[in-house]
Protein backbone atom coordinates (compact mmCIF):
# COMPACT_ATOMS: atom_id res chain seq x y z
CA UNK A 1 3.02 55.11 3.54
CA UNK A 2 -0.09 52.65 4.31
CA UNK A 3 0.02 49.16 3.64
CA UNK A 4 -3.38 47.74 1.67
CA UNK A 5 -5.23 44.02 2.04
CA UNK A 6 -6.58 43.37 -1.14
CA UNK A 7 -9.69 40.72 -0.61
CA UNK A 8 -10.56 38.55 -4.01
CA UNK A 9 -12.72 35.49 -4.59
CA UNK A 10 -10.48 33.32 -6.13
CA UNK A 11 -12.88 33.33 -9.70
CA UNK A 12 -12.17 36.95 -9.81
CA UNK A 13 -8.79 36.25 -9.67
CA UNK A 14 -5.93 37.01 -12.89
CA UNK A 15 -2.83 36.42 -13.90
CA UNK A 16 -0.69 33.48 -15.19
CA UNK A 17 1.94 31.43 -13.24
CA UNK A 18 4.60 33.92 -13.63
CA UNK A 19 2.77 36.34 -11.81
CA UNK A 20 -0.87 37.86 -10.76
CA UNK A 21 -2.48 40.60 -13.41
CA UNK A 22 -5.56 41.81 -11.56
CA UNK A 23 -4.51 45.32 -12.51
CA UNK A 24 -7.16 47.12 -9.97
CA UNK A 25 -7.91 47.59 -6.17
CA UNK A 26 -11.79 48.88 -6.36
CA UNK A 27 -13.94 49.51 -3.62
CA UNK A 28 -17.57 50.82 -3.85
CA UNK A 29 -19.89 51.49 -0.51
CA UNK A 30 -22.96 53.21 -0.05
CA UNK A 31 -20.80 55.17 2.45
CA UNK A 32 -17.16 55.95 2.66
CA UNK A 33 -15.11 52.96 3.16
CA UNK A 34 -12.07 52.45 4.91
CA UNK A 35 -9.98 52.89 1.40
CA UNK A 36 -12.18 56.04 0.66
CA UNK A 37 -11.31 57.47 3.81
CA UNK A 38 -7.94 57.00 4.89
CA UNK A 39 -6.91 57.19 0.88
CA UNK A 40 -4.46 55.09 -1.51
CA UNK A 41 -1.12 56.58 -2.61
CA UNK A 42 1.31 55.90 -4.80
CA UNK A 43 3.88 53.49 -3.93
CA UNK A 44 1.44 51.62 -1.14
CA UNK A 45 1.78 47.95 -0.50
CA UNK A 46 -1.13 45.67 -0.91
CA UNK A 47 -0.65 42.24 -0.23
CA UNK A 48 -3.59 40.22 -2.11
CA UNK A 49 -5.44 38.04 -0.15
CA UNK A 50 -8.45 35.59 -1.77
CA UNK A 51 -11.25 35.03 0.66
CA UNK A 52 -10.34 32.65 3.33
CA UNK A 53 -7.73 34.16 4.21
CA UNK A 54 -4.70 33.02 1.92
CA UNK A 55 -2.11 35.52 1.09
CA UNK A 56 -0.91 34.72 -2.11
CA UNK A 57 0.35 37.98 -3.74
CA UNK A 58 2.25 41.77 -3.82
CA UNK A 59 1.59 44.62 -5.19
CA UNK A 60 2.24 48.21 -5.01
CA UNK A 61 -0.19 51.49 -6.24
CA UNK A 62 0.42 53.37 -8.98
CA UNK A 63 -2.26 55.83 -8.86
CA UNK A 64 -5.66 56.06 -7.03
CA UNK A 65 -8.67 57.81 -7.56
CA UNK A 66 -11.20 58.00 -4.84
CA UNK A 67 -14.36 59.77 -5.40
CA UNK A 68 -18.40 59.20 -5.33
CA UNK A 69 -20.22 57.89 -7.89
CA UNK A 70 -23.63 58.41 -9.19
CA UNK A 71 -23.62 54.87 -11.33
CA UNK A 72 -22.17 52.15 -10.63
CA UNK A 73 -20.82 52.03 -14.81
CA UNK A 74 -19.07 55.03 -14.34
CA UNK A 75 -16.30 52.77 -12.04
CA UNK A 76 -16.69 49.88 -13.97
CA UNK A 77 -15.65 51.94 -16.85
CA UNK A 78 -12.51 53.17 -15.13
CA UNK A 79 -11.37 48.89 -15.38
CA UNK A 80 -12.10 48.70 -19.04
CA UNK A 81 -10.21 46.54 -20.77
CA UNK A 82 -9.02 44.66 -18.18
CA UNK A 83 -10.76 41.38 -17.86
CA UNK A 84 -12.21 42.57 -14.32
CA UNK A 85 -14.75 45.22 -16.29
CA UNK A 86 -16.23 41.82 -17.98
CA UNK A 87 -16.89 39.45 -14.82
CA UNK A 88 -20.53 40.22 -14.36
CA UNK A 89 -20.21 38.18 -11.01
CA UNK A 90 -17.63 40.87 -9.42
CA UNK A 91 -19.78 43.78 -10.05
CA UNK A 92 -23.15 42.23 -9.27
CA UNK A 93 -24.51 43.13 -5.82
CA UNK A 94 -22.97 46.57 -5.39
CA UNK A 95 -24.16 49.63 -4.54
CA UNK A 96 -25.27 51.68 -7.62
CA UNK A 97 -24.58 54.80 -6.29
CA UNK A 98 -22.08 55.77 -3.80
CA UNK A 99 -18.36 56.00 -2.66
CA UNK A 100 -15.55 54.57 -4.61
CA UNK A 101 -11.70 54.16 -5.00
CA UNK A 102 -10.10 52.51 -7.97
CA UNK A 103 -6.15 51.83 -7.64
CA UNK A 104 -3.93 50.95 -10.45
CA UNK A 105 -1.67 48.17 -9.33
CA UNK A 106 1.70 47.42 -10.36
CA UNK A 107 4.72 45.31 -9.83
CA UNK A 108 2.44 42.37 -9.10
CA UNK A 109 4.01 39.06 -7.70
CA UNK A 110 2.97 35.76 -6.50
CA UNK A 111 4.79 35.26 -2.82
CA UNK A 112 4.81 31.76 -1.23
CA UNK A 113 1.24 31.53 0.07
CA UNK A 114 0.64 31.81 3.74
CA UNK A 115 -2.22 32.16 6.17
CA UNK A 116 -2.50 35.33 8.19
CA UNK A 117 -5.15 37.53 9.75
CA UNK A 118 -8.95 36.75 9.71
CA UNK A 119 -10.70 34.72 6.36
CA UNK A 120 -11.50 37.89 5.16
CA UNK A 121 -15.57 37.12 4.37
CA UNK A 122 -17.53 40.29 4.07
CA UNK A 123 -14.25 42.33 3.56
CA UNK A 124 -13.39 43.70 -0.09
CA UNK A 125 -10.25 46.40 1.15
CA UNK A 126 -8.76 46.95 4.07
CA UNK A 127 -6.13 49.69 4.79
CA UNK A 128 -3.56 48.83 7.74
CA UNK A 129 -3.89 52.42 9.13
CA UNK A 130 -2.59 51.56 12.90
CA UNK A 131 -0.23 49.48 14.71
CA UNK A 132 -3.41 46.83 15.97
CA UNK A 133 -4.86 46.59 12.43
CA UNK A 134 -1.06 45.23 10.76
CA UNK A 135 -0.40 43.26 13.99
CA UNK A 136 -4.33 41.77 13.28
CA UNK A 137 -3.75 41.77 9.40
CA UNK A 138 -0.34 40.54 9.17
CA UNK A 139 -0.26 37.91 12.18
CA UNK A 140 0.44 34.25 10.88
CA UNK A 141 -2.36 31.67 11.35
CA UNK A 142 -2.86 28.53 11.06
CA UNK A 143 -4.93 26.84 7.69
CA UNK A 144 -8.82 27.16 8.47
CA UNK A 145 -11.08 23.99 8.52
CA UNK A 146 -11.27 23.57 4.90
CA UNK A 147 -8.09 25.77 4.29
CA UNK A 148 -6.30 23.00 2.37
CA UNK A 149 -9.08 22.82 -0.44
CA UNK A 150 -8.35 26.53 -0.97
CA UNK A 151 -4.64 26.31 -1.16
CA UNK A 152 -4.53 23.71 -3.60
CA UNK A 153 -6.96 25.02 -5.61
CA UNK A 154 -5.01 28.40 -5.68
CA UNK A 155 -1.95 26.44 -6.55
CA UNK A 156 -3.73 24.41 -8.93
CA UNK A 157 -5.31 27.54 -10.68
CA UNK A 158 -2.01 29.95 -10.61
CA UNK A 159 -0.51 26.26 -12.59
């Protein structure tokens, strides 16, 4: 069983206080990304991270479908009605054609937010496949320059 890093802008983020409800781990690439090709199974952790670097969040896989795409609506469709399928912002930028996986999350939770692994910029999923990438991943850091208007925005957003 592989453990997931779930990467979201903090605007894309969902949920309520009581816990997170962002219901879907998607990645799309022009070629087969690192979810794509190492695969997402039921019962998989992913921890979900908001760019920067905060960890603020569990959740485990349902189901997974990983396939290619020919337009980029065909894996928006597989969101619908979940508020992610409306943020125009999330889906702008990405490829219109190409590889995709869409995970069904469940059991979501808020943990106590903590700082580990790199900020995460550029990064959208990333699958802890080997020993170096969950020692990387998973290693405590401390708060970036900056890190503090992050948290308490988190904290101030999750209420």
């Amino acid at each position: 069983m592989a453990a997931h890093v779930l990467i979201r802008k903090l605007e894309h983020f969902t949920g309520t206080s009581h816990a997170p409800a962002l219901r879907y781990a998607i990645e799309t690439r022009t070629s087969p990304g690192p979810a794509h090709k190492e695969g997402a199974f039921p019962d998989d952790v992913v921890w979900l991270k908001l760019h920067g670097g905060l960890v603020v969040g569990k959740a485990a896989i349902e189901i997974a479908w990983v396939g290619e795409f020919s337009a980029l609506n065909e894996i928006r469709r597989r969101t619908e009605p979940t508020s992610i399928s409306r943020i125009d912002d999330f889906w702008a930028g990405r490829p219109k054609v190409g590889y995709a996986v869409v995970a069904v999350l469940k059991n979501e939770r808020w943990i106590e937010p903590r700082w580990e692994g790199p900020r995460t910029y550029g990064y959208e999923w990333v699958v802890l496949d080997n020993d170096k990438k969950v020692a990387t991943w998973t290693e405590p850091k401390p708060p970036p320059r900056g890190g503090e208007e992050l948290l308490g925005a988190f904290l101030q957003w999750r209420g």
